[in-house]
C-alpha atoms as a PDB file:
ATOM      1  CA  UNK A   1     -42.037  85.716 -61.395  1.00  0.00           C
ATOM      2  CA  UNK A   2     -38.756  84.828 -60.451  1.00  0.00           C
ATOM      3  CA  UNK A   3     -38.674  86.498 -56.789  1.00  0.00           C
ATOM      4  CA  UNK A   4     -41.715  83.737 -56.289  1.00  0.00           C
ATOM      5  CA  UNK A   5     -39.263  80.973 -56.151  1.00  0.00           C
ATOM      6  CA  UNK A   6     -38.157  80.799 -52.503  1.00  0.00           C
ATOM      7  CA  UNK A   7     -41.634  80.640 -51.334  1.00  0.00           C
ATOM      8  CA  UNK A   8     -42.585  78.237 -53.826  1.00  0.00           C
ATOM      9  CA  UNK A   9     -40.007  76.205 -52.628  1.00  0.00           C
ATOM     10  CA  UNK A  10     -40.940  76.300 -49.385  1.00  0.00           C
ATOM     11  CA  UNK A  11     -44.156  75.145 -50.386  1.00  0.00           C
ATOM     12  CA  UNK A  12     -43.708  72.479 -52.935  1.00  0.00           C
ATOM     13  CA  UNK A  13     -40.356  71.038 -51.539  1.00  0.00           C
ATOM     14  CA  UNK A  14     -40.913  71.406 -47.666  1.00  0.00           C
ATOM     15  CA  UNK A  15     -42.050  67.279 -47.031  1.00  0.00           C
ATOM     16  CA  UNK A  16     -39.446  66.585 -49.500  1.00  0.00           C
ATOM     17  CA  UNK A  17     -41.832  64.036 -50.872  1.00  0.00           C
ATOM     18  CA  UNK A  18     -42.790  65.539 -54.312  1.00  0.00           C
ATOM     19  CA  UNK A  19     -41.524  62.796 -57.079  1.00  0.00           C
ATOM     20  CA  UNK A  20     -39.541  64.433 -60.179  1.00  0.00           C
ATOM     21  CA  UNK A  21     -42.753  64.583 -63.093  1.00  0.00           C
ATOM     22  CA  UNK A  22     -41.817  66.582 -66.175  1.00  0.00           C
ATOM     23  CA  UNK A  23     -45.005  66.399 -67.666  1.00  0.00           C
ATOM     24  CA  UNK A  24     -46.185  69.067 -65.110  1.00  0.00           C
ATOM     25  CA  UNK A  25     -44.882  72.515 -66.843  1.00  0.00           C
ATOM     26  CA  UNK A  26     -43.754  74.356 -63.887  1.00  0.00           C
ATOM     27  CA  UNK A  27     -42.737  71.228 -61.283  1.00  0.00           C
ATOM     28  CA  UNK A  28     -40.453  72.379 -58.486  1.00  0.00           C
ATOM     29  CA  UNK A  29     -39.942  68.644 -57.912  1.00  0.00           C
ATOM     30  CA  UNK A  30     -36.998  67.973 -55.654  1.00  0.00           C
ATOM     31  CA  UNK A  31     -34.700  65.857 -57.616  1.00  0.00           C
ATOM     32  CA  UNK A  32     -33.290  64.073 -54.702  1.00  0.00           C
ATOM     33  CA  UNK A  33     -36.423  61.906 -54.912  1.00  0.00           C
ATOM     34  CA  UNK A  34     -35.861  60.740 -58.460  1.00  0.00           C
ATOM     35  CA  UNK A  35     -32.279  59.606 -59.965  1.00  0.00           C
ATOM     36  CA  UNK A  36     -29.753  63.220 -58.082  1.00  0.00           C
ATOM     37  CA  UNK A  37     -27.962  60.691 -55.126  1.00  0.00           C
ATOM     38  CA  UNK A  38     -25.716  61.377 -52.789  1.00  0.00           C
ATOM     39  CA  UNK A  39     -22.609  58.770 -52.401  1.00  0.00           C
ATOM     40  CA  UNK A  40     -23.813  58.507 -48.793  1.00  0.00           C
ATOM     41  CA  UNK A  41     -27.057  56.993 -49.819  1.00  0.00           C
ATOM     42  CA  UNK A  42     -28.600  60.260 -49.499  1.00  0.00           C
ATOM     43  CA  UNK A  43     -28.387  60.684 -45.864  1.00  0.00           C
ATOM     44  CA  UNK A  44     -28.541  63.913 -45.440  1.00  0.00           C
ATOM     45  CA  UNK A  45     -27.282  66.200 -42.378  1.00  0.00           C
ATOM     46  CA  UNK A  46     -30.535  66.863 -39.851  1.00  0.00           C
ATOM     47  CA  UNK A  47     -32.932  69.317 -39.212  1.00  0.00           C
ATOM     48  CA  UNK A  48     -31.958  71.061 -42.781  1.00  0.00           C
ATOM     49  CA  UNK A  49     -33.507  71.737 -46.001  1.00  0.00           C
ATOM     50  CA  UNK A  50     -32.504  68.887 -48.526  1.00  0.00           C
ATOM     51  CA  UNK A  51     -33.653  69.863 -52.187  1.00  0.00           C
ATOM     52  CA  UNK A  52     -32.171  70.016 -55.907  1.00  0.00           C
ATOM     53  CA  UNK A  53     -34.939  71.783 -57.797  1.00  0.00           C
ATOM     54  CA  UNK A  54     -35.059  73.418 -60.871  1.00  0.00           C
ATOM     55  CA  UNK A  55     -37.561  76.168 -62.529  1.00  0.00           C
ATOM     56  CA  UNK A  56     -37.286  76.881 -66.058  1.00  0.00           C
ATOM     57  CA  UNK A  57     -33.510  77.867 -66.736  1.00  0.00           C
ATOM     58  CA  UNK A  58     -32.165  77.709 -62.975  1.00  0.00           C
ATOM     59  CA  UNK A  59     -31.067  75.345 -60.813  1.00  0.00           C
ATOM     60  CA  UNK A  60     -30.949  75.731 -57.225  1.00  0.00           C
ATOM     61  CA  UNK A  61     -29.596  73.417 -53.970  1.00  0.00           C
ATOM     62  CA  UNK A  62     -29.085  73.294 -50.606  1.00  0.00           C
ATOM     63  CA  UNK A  63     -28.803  70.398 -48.095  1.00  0.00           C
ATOM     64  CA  UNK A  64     -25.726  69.210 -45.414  1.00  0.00           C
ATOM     65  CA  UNK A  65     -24.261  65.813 -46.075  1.00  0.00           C
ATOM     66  CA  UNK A  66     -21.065  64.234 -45.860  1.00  0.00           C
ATOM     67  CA  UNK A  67     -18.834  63.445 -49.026  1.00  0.00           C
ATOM     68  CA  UNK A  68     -16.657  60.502 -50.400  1.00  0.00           C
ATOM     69  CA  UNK A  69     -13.777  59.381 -47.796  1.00  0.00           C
ATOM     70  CA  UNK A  70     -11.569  58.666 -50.850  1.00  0.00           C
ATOM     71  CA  UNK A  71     -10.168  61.448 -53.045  1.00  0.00           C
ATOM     72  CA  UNK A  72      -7.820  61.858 -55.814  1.00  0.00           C
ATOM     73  CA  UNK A  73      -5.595  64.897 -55.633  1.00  0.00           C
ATOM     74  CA  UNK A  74      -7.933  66.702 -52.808  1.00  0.00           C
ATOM     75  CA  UNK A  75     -11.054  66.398 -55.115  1.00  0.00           C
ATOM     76  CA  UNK A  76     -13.951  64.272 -53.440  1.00  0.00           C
ATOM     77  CA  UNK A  77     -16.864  63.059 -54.929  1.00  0.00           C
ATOM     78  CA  UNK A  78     -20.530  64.458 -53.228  1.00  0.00           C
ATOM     79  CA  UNK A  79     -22.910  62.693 -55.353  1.00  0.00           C
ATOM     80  CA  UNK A  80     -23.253  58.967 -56.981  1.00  0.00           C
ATOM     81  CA  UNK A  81     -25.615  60.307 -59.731  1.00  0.00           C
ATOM     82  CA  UNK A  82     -26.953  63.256 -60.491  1.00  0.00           C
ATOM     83  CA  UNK A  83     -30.235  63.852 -63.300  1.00  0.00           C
ATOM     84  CA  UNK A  84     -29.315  65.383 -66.546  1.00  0.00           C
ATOM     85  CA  UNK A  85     -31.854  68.101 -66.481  1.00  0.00           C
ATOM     86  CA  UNK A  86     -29.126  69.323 -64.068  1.00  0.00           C
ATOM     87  CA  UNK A  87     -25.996  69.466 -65.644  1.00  0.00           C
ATOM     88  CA  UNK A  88     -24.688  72.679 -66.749  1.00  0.00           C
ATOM     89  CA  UNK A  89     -23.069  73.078 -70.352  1.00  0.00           C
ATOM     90  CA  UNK A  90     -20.921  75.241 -68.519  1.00  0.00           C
ATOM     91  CA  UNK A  91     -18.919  74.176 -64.826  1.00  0.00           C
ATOM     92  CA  UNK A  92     -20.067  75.852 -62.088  1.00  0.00           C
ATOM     93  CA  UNK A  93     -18.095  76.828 -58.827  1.00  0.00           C
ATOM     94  CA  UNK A  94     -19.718  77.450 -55.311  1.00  0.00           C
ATOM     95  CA  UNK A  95     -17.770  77.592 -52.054  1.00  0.00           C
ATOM     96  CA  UNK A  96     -19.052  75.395 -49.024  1.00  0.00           C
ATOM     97  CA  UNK A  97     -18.909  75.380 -45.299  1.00  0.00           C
ATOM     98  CA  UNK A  98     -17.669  73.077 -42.795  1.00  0.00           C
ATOM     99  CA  UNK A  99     -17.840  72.398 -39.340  1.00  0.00           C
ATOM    100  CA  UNK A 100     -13.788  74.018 -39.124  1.00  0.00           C
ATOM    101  CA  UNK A 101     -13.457  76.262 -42.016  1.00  0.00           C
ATOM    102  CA  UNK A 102     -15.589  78.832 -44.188  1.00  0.00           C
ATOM    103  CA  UNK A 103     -15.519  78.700 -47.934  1.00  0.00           C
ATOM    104  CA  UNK A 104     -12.079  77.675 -48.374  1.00  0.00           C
ATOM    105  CA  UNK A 105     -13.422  74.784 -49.816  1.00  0.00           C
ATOM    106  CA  UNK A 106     -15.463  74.727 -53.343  1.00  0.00           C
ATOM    107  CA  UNK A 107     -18.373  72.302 -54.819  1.00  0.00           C
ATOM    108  CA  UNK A 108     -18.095  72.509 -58.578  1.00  0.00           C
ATOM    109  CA  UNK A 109     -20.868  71.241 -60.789  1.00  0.00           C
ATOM    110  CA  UNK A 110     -19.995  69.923 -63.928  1.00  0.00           C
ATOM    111  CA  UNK A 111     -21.613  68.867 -67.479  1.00  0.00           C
ATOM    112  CA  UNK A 112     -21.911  65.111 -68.222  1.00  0.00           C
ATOM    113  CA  UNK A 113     -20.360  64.321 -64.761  1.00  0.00           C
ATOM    114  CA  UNK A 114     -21.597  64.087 -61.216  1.00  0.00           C
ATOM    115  CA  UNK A 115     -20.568  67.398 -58.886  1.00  0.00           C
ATOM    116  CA  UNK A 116     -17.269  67.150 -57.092  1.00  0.00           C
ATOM    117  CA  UNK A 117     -15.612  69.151 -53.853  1.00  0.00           C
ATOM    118  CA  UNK A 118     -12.270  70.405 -54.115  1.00  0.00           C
ATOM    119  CA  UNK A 119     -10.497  71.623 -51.154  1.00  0.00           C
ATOM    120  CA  UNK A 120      -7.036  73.465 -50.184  1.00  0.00           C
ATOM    121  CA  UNK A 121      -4.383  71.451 -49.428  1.00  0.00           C
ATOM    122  CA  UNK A 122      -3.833  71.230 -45.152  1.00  0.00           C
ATOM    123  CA  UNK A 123      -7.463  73.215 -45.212  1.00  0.00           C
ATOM    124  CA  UNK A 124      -8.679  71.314 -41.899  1.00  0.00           C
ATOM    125  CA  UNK A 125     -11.076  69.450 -44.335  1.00  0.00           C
ATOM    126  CA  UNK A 126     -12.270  66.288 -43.371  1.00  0.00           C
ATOM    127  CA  UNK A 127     -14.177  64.203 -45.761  1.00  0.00           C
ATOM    128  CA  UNK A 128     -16.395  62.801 -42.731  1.00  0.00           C
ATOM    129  CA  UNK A 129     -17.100  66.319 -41.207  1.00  0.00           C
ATOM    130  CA  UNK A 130     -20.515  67.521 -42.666  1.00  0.00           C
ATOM    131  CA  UNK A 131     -20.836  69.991 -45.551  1.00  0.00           C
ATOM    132  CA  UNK A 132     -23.146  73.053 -46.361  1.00  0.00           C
ATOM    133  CA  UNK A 133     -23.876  73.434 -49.805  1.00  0.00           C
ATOM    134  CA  UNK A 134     -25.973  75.716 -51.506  1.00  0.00           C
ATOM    135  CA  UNK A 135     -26.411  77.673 -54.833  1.00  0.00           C
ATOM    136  CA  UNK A 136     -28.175  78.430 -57.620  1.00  0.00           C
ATOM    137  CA  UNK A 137     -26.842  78.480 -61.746  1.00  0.00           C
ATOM    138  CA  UNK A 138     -28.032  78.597 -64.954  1.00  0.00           C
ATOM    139  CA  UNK A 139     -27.942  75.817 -67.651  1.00  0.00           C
ATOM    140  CA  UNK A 140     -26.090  78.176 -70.226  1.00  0.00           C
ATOM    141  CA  UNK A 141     -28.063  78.519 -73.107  1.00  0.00           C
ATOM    142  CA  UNK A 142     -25.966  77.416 -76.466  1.00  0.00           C
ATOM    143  CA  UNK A 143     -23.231  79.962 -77.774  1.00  0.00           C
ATOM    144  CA  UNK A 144     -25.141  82.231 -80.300  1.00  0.00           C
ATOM    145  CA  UNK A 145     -23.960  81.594 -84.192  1.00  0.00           C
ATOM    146  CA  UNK A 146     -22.375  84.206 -85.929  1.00  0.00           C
ATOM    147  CA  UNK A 147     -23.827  86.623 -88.413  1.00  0.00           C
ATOM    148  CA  UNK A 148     -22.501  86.376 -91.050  1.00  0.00           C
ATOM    149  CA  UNK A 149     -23.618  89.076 -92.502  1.00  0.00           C
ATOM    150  CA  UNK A 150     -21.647  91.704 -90.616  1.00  0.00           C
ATOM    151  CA  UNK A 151     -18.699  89.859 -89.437  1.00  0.00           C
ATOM    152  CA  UNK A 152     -15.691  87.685 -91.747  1.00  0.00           C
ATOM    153  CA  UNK A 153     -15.541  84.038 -91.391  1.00  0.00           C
ATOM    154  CA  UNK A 154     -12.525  84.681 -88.721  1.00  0.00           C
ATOM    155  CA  UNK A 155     -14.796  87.041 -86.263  1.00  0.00           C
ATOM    156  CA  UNK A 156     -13.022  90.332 -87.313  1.00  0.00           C
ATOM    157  CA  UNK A 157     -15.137  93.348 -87.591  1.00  0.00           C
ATOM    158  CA  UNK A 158     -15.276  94.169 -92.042  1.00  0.00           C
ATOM    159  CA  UNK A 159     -15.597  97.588 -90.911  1.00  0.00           C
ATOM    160  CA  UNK A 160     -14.634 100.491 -88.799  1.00  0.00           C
ATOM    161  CA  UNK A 161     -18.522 100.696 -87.587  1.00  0.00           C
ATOM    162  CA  UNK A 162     -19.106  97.285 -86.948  1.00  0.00           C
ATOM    163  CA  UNK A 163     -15.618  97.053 -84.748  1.00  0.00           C
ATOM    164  CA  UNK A 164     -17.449  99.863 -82.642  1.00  0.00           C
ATOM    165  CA  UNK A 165     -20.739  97.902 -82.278  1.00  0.00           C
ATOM    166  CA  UNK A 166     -19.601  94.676 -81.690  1.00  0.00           C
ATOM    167  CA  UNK A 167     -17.183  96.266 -78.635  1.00  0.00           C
ATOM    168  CA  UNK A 168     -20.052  98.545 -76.641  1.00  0.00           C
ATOM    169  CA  UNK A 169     -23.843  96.790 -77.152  1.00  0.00           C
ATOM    170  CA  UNK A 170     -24.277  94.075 -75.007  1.00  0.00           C
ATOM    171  CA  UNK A 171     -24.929  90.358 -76.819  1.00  0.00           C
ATOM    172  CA  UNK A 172     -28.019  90.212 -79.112  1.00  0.00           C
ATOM    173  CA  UNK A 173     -30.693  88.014 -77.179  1.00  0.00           C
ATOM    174  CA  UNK A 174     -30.148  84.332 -77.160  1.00  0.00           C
ATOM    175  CA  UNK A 175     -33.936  83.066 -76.044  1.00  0.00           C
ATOM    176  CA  UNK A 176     -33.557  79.608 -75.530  1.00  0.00           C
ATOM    177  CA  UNK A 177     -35.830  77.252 -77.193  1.00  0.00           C
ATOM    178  CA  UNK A 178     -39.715  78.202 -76.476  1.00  0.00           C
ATOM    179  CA  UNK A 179     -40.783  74.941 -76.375  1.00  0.00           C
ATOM    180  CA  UNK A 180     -38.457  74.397 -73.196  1.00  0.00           C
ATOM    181  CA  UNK A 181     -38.586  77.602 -71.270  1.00  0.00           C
ATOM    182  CA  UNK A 182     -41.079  79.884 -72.934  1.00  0.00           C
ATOM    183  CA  UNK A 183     -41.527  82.857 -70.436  1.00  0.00           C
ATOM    184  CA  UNK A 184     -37.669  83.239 -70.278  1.00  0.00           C
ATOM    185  CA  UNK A 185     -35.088  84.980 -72.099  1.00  0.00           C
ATOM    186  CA  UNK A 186     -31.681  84.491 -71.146  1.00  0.00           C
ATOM    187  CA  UNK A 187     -29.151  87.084 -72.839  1.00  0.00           C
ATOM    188  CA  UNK A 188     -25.421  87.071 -72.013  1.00  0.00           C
ATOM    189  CA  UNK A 189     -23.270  90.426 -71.291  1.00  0.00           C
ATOM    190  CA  UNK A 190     -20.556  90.991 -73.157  1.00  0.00           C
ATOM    191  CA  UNK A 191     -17.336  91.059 -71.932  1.00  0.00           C
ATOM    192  CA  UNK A 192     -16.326  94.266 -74.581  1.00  0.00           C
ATOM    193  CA  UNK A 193     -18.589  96.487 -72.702  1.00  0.00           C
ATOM    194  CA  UNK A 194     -17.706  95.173 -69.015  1.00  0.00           C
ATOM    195  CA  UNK A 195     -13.894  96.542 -69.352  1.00  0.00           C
ATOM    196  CA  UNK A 196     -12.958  93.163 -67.588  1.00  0.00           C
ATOM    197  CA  UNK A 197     -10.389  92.030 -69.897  1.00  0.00           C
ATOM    198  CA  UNK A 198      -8.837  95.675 -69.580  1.00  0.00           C
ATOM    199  CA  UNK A 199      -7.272  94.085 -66.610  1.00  0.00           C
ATOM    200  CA  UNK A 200      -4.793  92.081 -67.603  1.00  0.00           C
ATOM    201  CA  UNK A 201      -2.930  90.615 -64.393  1.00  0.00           C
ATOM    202  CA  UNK A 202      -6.536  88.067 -64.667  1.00  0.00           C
ATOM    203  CA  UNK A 203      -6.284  84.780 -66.638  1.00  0.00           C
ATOM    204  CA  UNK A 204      -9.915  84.457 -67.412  1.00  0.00           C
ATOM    205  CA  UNK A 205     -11.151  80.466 -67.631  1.00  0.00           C
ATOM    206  CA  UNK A 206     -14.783  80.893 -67.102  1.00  0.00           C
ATOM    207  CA  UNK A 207     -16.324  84.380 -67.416  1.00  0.00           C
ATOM    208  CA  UNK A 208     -19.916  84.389 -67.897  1.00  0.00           C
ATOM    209  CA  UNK A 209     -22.773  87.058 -66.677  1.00  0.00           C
ATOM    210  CA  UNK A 210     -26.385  86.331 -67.870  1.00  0.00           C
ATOM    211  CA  UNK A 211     -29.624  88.437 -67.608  1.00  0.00           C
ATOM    212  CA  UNK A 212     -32.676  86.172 -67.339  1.00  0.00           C
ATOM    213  CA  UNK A 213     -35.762  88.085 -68.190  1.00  0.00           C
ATOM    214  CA  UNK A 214     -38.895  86.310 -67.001  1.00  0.00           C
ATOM    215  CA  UNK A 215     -41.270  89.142 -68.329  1.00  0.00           C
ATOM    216  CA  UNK A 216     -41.688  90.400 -64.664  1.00  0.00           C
ATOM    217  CA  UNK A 217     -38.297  90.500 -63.175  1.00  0.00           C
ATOM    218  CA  UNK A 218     -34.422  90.578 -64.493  1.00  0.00           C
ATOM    219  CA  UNK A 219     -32.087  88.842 -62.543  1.00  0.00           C
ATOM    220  CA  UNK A 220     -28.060  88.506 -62.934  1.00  0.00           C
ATOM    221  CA  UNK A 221     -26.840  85.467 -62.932  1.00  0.00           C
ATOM    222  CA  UNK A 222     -22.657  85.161 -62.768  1.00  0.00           C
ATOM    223  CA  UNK A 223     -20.069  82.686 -62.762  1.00  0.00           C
ATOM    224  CA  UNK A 224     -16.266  83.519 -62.587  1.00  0.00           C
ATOM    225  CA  UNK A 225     -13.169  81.569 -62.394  1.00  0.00           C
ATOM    226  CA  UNK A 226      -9.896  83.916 -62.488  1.00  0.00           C
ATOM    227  CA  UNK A 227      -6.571  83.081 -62.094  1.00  0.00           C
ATOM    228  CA  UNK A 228      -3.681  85.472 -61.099  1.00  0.00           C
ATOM    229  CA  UNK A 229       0.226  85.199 -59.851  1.00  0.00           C
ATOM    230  CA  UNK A 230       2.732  87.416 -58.628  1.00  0.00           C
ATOM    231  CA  UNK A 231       2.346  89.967 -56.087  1.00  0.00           C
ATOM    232  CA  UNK A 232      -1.442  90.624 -54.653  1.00  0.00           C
ATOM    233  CA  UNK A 233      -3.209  93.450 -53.030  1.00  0.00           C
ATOM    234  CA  UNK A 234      -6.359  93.070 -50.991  1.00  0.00           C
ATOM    235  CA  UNK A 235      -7.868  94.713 -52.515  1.00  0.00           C
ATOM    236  CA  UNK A 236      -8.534  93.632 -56.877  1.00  0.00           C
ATOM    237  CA  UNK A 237     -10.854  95.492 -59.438  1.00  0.00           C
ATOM    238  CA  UNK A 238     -12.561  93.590 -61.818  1.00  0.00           C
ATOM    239  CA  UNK A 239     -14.782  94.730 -63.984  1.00  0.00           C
ATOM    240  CA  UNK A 240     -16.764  98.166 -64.419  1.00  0.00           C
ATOM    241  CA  UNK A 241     -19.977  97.646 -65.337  1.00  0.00           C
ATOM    242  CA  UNK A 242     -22.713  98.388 -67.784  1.00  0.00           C
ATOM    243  CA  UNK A 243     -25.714 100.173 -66.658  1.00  0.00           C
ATOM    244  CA  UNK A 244     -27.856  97.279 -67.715  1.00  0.00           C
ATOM    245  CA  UNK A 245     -26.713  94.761 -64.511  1.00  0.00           C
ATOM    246  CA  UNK A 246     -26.238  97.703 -61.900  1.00  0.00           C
ATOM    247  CA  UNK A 247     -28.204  96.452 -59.072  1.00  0.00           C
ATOM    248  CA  UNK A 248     -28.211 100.228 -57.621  1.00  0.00           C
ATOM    249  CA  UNK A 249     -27.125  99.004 -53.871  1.00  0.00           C
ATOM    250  CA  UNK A 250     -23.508  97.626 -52.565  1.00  0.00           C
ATOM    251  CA  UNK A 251     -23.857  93.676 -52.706  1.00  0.00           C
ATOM    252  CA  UNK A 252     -21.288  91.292 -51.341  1.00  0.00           C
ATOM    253  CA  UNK A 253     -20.263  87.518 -52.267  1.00  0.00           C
ATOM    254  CA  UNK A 254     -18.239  85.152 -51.048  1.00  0.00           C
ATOM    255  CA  UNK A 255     -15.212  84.166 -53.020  1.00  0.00           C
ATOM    256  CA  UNK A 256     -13.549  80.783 -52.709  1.00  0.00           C
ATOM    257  CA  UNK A 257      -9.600  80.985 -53.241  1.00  0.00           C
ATOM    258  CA  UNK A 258      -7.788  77.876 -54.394  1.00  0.00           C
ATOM    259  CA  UNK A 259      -4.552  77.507 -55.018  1.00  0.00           C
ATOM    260  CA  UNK A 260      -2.547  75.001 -57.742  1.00  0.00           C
ATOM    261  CA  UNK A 261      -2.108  71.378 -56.368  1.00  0.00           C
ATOM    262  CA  UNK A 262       1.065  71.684 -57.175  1.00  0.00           C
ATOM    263  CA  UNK A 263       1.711  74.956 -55.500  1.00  0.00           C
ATOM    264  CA  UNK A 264       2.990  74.378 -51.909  1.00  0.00           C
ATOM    265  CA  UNK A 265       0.829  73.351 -48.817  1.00  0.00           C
ATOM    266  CA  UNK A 266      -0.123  76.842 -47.345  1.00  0.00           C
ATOM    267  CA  UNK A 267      -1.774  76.499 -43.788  1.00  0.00           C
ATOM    268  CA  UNK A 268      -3.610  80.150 -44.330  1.00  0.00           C
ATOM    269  CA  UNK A 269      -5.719  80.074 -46.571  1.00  0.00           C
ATOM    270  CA  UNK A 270      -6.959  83.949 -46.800  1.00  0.00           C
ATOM    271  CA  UNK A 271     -10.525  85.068 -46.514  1.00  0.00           C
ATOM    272  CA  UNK A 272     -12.338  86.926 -49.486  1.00  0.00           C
ATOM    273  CA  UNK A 273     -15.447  88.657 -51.185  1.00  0.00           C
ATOM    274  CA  UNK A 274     -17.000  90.196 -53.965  1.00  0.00           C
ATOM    275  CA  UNK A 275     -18.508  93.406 -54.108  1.00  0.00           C
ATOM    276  CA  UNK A 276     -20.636  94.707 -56.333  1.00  0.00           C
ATOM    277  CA  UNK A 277     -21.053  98.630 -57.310  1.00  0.00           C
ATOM    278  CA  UNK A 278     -18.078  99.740 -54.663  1.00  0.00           C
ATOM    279  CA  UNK A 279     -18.547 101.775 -52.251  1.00  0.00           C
ATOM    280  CA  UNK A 280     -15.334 104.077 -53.877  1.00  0.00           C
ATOM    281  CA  UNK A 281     -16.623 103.574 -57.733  1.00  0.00           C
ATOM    282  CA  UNK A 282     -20.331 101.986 -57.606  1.00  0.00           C
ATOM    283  CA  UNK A 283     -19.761 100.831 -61.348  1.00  0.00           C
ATOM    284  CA  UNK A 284     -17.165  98.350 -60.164  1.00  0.00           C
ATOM    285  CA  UNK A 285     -16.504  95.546 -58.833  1.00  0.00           C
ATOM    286  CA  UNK A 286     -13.728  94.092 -56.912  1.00  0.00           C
ATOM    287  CA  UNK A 287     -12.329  91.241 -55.139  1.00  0.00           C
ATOM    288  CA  UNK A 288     -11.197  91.870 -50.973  1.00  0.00           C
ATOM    289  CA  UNK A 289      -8.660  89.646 -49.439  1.00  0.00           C
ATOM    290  CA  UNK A 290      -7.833  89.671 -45.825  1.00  0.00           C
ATOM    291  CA  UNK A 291      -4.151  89.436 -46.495  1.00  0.00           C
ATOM    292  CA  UNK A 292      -1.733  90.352 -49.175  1.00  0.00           C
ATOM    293  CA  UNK A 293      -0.023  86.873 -51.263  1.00  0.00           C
ATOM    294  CA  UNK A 294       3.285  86.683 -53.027  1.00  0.00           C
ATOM    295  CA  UNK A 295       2.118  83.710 -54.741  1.00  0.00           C
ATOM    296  CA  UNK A 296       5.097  82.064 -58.043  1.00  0.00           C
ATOM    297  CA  UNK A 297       2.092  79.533 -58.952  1.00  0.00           C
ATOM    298  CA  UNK A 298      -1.359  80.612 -59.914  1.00  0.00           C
ATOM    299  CA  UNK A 299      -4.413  81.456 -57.091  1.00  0.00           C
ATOM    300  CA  UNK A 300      -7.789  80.848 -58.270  1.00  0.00           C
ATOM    301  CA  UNK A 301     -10.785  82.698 -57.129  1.00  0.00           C
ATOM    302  CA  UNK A 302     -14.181  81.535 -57.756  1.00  0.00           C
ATOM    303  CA  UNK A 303     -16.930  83.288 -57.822  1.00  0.00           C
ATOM    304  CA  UNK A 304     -20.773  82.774 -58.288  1.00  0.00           C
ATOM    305  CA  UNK A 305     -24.106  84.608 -57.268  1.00  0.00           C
ATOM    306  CA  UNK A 306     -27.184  86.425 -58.417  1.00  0.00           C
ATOM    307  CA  UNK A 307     -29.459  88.929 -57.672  1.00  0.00           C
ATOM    308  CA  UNK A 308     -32.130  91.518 -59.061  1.00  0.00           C
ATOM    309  CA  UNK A 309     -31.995  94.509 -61.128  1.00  0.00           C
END
């Protein structure tokens, strides 16, 4: 099952010597021994994990290493190549550590490109200073066709009943393709029955939550990147969630703010998290920040994570 794959890792992964072979159903092979390089000829920070595996749907990393020393408009690039078998159809956004600052700066993984870092202007980041990066994601399964049968060729509901269906069930399952990952089912949640876009001081660019169903376990997988101006409390709600990704227990998450490049240099950058099921309303979630912001020019959060249900 899924809750097998840290050990397994730690088995298959820990001489770091296992070559890539996907004829083996299965492989954890550390991609970092086959065509994933860093730009620093993968040398990698010491006495640390190094791996980029992958099992079935999910991707996970984690290694120290320095990235690019040249940049273009604070984004530096962490990897020369990177396999395909790793690229997301979707971007994905995890915040890193530094030796001088915590998650104020942000790896993001991309489709067709190699992974970048992007970091706050004035952040204290130094492209020679050694990184922490670590995360897992999920290669997002292809957008699920319409049926036609129940809904017109522009997406509106033909009927008072199916307006009420297609706002409150969660996604019909989108399994991808057996002959890739045939114990999994991946199926998205909707964003109807979340409430999220009730909210609307959130410009949503990336909103996805997945439940990946390997038979044994169910896992939530999420990836968020908001965007929101004007006057800010520390305290946000999100979302209020379905009963189908309640994990039952308070979790936390970092959450990596960014702000416009073209918004002014701001020397502090604020702290923040995600929590899941509140402690005030355990159906939400919402965003903490360590300090109030009267931002004119969009702040971004992003935010990624999993766990178990």
């Amino acid at each position: 099952g899924v809750q097998d794959v840290v050990q397994k890792y730690t088995e298959a992964i820990g001489d770091g010597v296992q070559l890539y072979d996907p004829s083996i159903p299965g492989s954890l092979s550390n991609y970092f021994n086959n065509n994933t390089k860093l730009v620093n000829n993968n040398t990698f920070g010491p006495l640390r994990a190094a791996y980029f595996v992958k099992e079935g749907p999910i991707c996970t990393f984690n290694f120290r290493a320095e990235v690019s020393s040249q940049h273009v408009n604070n984004v530096f690039k962490v990897f020369k190549t990177i396999d395909s078998d790793l690229w997301p159809r979707l971007a994905k956004f995890f915040p890193i550590k530094t030796s001088f600052t915590s998650f104020a700066n942000m790896i993001q993984i991309n489709g067709n490109d190699t992974p970048v870092v992007v970091v706050n202007k004035r952040s204290g980041f130094y492209p020679m200073d050694l990184c922490d990066f670590s995360g897992s994601y999920l290669i997002d399964p292809l957008p699920q066709e319409s049926n036609q049968n129940n809904i017109t060729s522009n997406g509106e509901p033909i009927s008072h009943l199916d307006s009420v269906i297609m706002q409150h069930d969660i996604l019909p399952p989108m399994p991808i393709p057996p002959s890739i990952f045939p114990q999994y089912t991946v199926t998205e949640v909707s964003r109807d029955q979340l409430l999220a876009l009730a909210y609307t001081s959130y410009y949503l660019d990336a909103f996805k939550i997945y439940i990946i169903d390997d038979t044994v376990n169910k896992l939530v997988m999420f990836s968020m990147h908001l965007r929101q101006k004007g006057f800010i409390e520390t305290k946000q709600y999100i979302l209020s969630m379905s009963e189908s990704i309640d994990p039952k227990k308070i979790l936390l998450f970092p959450d990596m703010i960014l702000y416009d490049f073209n918004t002014d240099a701001i020397q502090d950058i604020p702290s923040a998290y995600l929590t899941v099921a509140d402690t005030d309303n355990p159906a939400r979630w919402h965003i903490h920040i360590s300090s109030q912001l009267k931002a004119d020019k969009f702040v971004n959060y992003y935010i990624s994570g999993s766990y178990f249900v």
